[in-house]
PDB file of N, CA and C in Angstrom:
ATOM      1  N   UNK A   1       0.811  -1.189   0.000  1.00  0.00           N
ATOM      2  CA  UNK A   1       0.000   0.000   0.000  1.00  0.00           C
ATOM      3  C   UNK A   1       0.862   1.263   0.000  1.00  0.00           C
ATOM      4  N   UNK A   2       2.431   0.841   0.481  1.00  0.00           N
ATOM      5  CA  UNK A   2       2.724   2.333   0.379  1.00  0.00           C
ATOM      6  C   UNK A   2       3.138   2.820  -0.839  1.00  0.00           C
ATOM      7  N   UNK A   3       3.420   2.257  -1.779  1.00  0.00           N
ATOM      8  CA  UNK A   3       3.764   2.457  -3.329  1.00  0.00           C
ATOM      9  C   UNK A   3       2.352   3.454  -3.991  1.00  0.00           C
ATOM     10  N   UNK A   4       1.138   3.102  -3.814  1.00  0.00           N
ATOM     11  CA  UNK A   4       0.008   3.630  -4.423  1.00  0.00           C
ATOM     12  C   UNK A   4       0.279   5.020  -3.602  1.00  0.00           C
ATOM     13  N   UNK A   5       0.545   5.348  -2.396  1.00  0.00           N
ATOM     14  CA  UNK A   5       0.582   6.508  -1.549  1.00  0.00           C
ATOM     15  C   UNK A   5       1.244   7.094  -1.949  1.00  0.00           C
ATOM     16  N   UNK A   6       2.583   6.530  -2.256  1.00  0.00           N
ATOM     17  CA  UNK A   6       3.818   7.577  -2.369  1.00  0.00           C
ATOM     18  C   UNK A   6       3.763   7.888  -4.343  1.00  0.00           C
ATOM     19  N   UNK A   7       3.118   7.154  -5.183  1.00  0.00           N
ATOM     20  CA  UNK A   7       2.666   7.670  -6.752  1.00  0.00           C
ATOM     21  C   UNK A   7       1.609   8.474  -6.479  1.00  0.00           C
ATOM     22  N   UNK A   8       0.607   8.671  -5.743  1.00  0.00           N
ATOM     23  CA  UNK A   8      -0.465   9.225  -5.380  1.00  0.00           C
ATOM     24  C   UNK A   8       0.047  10.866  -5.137  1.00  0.00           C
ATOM     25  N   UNK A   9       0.590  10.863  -4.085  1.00  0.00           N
ATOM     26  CA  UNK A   9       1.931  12.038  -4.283  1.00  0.00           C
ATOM     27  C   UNK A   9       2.416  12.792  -4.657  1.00  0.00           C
ATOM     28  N   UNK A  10       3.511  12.088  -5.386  1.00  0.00           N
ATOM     29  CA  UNK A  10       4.207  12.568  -6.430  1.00  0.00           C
ATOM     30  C   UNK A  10       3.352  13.056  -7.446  1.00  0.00           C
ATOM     31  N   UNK A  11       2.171  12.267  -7.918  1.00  0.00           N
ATOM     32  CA  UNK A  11       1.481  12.868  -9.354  1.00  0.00           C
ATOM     33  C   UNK A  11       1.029  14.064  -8.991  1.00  0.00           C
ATOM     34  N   UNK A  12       0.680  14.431  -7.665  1.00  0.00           N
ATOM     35  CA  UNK A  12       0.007  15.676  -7.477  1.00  0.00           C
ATOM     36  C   UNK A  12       0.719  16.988  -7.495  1.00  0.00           C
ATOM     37  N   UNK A  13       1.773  16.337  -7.669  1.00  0.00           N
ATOM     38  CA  UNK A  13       2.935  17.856  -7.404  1.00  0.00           C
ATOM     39  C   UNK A  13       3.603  18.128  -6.101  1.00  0.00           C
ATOM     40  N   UNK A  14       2.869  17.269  -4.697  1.00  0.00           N
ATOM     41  CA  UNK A  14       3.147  17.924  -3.075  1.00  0.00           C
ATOM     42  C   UNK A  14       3.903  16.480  -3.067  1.00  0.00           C
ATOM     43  N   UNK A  15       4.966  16.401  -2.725  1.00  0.00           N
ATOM     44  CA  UNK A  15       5.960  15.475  -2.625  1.00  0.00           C
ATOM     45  C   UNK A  15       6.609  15.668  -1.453  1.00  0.00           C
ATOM     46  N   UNK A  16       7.127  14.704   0.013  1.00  0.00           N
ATOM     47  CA  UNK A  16       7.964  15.487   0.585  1.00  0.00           C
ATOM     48  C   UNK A  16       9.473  15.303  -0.070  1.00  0.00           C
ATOM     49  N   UNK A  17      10.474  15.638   0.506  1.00  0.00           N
ATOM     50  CA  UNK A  17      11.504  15.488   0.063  1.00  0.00           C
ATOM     51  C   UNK A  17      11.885  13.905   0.225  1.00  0.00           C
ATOM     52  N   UNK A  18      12.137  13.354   1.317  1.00  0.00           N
ATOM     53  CA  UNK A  18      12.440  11.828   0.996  1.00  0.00           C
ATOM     54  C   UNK A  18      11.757  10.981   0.404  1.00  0.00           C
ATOM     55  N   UNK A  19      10.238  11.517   0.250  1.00  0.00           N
ATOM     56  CA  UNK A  19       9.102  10.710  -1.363  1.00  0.00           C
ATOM     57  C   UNK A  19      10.120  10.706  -2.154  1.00  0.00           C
ATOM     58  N   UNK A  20      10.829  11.620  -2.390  1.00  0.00           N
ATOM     59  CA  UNK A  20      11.571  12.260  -3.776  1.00  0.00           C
ATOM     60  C   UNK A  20      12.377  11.596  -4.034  1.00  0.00           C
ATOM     61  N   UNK A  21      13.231  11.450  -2.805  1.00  0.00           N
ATOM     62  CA  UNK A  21      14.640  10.467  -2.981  1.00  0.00           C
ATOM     63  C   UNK A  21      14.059   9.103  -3.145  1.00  0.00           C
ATOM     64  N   UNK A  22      13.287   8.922  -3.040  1.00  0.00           N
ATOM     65  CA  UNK A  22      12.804   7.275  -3.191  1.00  0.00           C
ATOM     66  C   UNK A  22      12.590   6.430  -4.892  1.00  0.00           C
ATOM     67  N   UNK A  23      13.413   5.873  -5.187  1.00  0.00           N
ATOM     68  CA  UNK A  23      13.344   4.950  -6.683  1.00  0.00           C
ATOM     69  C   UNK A  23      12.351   4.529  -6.749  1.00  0.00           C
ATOM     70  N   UNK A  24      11.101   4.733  -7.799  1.00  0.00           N
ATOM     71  CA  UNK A  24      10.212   4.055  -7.697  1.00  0.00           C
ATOM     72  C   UNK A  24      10.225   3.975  -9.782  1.00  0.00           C
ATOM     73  N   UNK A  25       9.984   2.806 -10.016  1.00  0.00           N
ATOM     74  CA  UNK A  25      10.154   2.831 -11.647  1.00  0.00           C
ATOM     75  C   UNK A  25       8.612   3.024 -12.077  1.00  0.00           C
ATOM     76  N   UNK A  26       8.750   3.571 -13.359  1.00  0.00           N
ATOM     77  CA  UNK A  26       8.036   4.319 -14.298  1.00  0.00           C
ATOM     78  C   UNK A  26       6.704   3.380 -14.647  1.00  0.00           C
ATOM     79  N   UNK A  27       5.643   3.558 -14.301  1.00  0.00           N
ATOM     80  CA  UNK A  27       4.476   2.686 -14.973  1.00  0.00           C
ATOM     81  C   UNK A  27       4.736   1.682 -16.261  1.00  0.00           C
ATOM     82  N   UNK A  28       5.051   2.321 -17.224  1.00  0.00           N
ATOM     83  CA  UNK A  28       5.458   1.593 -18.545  1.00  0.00           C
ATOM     84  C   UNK A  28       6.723   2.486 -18.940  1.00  0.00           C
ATOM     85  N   UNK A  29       7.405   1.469 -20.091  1.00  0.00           N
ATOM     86  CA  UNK A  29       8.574   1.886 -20.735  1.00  0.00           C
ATOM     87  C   UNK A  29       8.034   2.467 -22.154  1.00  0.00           C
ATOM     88  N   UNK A  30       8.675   3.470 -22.560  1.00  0.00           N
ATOM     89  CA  UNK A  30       7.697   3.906 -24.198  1.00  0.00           C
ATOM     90  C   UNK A  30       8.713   2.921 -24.931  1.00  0.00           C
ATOM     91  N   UNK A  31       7.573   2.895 -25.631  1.00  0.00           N
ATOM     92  CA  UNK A  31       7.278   1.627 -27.101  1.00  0.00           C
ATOM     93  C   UNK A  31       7.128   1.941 -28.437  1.00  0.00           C
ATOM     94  N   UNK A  32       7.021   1.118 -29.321  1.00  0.00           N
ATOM     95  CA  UNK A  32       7.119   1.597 -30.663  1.00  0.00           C
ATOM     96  C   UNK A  32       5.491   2.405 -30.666  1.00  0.00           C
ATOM     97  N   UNK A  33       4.827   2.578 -30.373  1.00  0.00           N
ATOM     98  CA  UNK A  33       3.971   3.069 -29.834  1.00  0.00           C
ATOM     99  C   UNK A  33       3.741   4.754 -30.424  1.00  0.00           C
ATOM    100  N   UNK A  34       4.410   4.832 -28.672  1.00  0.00           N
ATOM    101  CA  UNK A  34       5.014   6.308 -28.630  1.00  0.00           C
ATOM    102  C   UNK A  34       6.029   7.045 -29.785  1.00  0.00           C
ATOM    103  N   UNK A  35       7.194   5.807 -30.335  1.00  0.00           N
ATOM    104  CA  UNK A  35       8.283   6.826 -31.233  1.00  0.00           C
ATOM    105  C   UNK A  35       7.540   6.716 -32.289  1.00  0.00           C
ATOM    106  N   UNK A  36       6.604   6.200 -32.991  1.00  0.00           N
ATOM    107  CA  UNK A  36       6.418   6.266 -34.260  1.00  0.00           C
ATOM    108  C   UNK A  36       4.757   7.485 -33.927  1.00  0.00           C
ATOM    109  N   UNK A  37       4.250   7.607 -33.332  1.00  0.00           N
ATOM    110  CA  UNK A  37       3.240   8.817 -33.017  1.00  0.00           C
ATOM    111  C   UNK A  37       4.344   9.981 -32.861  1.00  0.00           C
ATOM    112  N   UNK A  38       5.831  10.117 -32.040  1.00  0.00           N
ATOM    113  CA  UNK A  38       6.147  11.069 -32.192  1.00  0.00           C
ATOM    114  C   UNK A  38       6.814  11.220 -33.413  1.00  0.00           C
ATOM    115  N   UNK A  39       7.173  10.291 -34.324  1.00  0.00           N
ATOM    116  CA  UNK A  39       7.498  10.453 -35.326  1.00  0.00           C
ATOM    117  C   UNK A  39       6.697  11.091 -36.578  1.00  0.00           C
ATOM    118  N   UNK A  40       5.689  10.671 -36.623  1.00  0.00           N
ATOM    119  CA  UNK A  40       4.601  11.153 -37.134  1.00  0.00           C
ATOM    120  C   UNK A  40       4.075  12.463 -37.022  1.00  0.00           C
ATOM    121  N   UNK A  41       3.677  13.137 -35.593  1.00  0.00           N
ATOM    122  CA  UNK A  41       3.653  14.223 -35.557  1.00  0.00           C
ATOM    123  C   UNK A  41       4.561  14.920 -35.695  1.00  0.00           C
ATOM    124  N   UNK A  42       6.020  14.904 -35.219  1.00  0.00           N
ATOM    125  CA  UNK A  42       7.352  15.751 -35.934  1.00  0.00           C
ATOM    126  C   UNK A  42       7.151  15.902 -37.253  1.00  0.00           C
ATOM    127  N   UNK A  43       7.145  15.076 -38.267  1.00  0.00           N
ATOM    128  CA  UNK A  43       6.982  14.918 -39.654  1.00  0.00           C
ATOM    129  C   UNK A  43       5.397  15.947 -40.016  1.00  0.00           C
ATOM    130  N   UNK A  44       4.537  16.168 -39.738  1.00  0.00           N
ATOM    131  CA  UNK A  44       3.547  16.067 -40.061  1.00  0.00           C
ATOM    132  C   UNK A  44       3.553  17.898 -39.517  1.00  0.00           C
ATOM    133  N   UNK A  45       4.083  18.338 -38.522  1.00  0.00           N
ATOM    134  CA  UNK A  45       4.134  19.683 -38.089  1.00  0.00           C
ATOM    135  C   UNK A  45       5.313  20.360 -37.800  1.00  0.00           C
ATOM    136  N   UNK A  46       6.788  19.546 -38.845  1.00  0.00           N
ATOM    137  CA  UNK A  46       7.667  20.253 -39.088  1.00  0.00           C
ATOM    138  C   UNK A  46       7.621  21.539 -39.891  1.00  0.00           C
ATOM    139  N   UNK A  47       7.993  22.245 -39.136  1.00  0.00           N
ATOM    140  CA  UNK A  47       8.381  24.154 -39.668  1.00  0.00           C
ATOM    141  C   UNK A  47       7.006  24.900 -39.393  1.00  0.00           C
ATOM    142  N   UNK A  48       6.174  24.658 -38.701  1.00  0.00           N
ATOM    143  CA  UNK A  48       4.354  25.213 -38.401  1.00  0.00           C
ATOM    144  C   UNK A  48       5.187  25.383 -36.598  1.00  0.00           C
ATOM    145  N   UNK A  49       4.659  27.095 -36.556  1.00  0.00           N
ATOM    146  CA  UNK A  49       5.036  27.166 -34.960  1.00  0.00           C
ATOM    147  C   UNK A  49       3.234  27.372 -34.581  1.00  0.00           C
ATOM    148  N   UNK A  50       3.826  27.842 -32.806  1.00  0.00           N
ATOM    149  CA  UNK A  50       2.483  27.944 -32.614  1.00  0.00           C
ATOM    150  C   UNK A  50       1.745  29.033 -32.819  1.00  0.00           C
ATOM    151  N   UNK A  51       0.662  29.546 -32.856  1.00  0.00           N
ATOM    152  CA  UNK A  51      -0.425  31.118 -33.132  1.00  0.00           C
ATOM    153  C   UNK A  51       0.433  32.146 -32.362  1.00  0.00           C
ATOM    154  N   UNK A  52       0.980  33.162 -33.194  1.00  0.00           N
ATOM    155  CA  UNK A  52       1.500  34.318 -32.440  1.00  0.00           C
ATOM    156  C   UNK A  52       2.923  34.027 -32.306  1.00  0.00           C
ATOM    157  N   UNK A  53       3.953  33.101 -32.827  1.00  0.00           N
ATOM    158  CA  UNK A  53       4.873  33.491 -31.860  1.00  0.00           C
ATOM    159  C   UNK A  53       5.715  32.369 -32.635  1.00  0.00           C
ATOM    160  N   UNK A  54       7.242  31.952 -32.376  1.00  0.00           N
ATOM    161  CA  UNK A  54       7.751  31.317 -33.465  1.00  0.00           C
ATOM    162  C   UNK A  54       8.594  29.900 -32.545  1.00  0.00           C
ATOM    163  N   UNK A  55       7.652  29.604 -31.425  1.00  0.00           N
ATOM    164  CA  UNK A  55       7.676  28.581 -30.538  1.00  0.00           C
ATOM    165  C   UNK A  55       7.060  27.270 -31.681  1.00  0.00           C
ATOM    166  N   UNK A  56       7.645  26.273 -31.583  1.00  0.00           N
ATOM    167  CA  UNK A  56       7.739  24.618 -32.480  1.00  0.00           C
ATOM    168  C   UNK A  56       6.310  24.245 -32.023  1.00  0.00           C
ATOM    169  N   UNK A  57       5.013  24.300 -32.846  1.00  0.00           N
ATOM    170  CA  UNK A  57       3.787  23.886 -32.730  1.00  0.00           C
ATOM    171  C   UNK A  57       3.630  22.209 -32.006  1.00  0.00           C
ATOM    172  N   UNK A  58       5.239  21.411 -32.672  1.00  0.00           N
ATOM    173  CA  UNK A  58       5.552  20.420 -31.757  1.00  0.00           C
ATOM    174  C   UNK A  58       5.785  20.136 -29.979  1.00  0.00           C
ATOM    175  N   UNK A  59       5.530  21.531 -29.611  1.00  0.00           N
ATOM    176  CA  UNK A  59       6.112  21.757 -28.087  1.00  0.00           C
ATOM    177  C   UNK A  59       4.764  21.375 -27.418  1.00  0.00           C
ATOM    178  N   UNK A  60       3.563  22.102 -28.307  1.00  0.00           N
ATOM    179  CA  UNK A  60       1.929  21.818 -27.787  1.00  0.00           C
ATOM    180  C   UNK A  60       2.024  20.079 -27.607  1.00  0.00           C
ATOM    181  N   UNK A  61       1.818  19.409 -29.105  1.00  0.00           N
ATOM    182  CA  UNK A  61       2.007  18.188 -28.523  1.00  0.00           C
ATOM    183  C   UNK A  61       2.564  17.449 -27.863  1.00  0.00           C
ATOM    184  N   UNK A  62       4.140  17.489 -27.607  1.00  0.00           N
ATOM    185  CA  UNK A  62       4.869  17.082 -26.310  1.00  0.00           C
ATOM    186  C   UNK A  62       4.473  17.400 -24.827  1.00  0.00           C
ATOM    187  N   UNK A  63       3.590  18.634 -24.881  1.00  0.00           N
ATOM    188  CA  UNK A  63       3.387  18.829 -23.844  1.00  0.00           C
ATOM    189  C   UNK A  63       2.188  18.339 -23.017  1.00  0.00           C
ATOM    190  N   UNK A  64       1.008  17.773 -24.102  1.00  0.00           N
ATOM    191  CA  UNK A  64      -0.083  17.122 -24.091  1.00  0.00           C
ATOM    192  C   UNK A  64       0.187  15.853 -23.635  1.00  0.00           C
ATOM    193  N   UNK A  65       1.011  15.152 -24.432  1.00  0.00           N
ATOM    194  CA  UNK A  65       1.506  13.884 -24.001  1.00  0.00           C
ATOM    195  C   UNK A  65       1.846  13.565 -22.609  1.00  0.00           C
ATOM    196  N   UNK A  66       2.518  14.856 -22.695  1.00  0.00           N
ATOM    197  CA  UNK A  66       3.284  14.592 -20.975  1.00  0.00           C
ATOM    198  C   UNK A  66       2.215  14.449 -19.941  1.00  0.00           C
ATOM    199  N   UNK A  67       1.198  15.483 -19.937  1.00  0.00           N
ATOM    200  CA  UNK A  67       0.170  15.632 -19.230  1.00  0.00           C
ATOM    201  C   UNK A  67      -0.614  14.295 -19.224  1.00  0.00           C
ATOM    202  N   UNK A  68      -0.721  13.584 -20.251  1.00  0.00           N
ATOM    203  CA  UNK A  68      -1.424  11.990 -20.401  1.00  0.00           C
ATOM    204  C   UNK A  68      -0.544  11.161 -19.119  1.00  0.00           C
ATOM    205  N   UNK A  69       0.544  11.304 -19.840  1.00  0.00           N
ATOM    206  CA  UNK A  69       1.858  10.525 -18.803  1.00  0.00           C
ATOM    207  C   UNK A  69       1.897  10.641 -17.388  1.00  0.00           C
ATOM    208  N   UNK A  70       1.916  11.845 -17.085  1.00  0.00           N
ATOM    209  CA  UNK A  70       1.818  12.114 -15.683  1.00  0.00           C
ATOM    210  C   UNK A  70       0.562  12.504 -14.783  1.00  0.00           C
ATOM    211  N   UNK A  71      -0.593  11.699 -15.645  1.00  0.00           N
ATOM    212  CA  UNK A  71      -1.868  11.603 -15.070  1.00  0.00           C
ATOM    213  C   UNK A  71      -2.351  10.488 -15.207  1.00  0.00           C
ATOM    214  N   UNK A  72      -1.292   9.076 -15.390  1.00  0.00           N
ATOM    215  CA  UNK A  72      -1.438   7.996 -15.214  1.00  0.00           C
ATOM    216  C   UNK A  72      -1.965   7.349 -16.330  1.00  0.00           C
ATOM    217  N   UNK A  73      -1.809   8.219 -17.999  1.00  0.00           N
ATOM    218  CA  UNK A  73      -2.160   7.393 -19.017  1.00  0.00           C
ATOM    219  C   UNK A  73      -1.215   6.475 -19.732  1.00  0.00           C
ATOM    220  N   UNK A  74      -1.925   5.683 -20.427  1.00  0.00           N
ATOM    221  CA  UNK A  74      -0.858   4.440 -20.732  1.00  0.00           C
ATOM    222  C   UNK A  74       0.015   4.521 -21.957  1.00  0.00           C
ATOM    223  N   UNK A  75       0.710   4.355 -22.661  1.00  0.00           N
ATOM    224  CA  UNK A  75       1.041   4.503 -23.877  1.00  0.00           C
ATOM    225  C   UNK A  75       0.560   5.102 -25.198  1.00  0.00           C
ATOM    226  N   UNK A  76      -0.447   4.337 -25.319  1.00  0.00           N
ATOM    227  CA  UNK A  76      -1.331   4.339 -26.282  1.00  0.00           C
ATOM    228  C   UNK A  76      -2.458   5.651 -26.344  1.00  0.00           C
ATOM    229  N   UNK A  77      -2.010   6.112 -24.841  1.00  0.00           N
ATOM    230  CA  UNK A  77      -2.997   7.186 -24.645  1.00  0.00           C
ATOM    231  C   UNK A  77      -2.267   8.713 -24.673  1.00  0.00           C
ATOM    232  N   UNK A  78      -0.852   8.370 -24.219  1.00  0.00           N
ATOM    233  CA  UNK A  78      -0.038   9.357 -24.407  1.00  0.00           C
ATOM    234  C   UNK A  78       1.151   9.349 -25.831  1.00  0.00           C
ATOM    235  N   UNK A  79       0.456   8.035 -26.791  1.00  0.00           N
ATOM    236  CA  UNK A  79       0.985   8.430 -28.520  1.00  0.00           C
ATOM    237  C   UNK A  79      -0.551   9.079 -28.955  1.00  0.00           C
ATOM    238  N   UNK A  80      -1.683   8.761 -28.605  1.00  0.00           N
ATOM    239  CA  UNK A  80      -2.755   9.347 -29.360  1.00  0.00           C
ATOM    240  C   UNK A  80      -3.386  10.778 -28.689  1.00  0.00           C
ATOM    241  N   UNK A  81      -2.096  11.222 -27.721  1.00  0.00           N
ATOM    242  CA  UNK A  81      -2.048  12.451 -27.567  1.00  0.00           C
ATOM    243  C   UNK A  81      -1.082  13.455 -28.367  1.00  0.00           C
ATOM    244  N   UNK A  82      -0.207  13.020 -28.622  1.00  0.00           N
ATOM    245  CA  UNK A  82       1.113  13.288 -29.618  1.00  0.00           C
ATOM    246  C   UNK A  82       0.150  13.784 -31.138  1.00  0.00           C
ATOM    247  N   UNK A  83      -0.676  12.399 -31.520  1.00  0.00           N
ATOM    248  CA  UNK A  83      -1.604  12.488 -32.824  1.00  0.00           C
ATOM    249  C   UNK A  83      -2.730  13.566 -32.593  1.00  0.00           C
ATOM    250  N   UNK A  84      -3.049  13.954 -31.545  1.00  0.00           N
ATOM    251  CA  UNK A  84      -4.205  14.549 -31.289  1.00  0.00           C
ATOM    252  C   UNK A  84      -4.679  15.528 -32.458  1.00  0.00           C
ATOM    253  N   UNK A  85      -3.590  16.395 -32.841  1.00  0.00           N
ATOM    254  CA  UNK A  85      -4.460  17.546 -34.034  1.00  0.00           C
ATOM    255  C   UNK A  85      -3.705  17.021 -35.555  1.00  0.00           C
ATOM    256  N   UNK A  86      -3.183  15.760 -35.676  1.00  0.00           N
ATOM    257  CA  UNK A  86      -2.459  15.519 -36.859  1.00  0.00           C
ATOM    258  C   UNK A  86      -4.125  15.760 -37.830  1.00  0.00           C
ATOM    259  N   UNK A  87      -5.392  14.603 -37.716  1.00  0.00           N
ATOM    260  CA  UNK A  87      -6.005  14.871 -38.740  1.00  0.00           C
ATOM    261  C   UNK A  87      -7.012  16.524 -39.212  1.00  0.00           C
ATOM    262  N   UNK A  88      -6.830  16.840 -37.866  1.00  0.00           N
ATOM    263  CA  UNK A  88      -7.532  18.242 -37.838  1.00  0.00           C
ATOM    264  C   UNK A  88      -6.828  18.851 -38.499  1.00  0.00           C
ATOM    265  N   UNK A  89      -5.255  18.842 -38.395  1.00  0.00           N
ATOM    266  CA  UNK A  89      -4.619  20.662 -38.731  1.00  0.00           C
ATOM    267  C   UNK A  89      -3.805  20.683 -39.632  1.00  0.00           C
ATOM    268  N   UNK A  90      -3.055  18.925 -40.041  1.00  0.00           N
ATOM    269  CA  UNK A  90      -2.053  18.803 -41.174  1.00  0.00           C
ATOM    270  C   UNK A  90      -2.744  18.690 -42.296  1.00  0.00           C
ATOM    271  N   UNK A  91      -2.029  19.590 -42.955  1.00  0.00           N
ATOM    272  CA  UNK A  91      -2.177  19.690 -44.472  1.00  0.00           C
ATOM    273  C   UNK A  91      -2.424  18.462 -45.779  1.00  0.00           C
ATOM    274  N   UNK A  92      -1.609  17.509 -45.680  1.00  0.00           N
ATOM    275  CA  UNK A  92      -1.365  16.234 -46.077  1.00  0.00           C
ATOM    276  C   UNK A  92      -1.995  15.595 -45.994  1.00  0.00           C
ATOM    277  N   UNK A  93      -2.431  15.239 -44.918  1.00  0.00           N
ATOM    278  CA  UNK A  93      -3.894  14.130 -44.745  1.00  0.00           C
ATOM    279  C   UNK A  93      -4.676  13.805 -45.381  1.00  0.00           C
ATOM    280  N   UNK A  94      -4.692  12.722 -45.972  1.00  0.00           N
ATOM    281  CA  UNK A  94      -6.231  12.424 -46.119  1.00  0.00           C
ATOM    282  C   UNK A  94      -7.212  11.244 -45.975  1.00  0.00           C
ATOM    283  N   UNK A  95      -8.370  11.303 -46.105  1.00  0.00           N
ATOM    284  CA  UNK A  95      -8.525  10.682 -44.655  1.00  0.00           C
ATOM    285  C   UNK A  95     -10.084  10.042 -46.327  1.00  0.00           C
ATOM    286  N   UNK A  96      -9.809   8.737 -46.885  1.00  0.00           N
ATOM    287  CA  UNK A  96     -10.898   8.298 -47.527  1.00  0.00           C
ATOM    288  C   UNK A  96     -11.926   7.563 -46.775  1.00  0.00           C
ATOM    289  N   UNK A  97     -13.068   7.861 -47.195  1.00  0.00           N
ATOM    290  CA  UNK A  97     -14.501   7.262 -46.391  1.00  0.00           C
ATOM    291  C   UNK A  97     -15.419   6.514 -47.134  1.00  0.00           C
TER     292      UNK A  97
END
């Protein structure tokens, strides 16, 4: 029980300091999963920054991901966060029905 306490924790941001020092390994390891979604979106929103400003439109999705990751989503949930605006916003796409 103290493992769920001390991830419980940490995810929230209020950690004490020896939570901190404590090794505890990573839910999952990323998988082909994850590199080929980030591969995909790199490719797909290379040289597009974000609205206003000349920050890597890629930083939004890394940063989405992360937020999946460190709110206890699984792989698959933090590559189809990576994909999140590929069919909405890339140019290239297309999508037959």
């Amino acid at each position: 029980m103290r493992h769920n306490s001390v991830t419980f924790v940490r995810n929230n941001g209020v950690a004490h300091s020896r939570q901190m020092k404590e090794k505890i390994p990573p839910r999952w390891q990323p998988g082909i999963a994850l590199h080929c979604a980030y591969m995909v979106a790199a490719r797909e929103f290379a040289g597009i920054s974000r609205k206003g400003g000349d920050i890597p439109y890629l930083s939004h999705l890394m940063a989405v991901s992360a937020l999946v990751m460190e709110h206890g989503g699984t792989e698959d949930q933090a590559a189809a966060a990576l994909l999140h605006d590929v069919l909405e916003d890339s140019k290239d796409v297309s999508v037959n029905r």
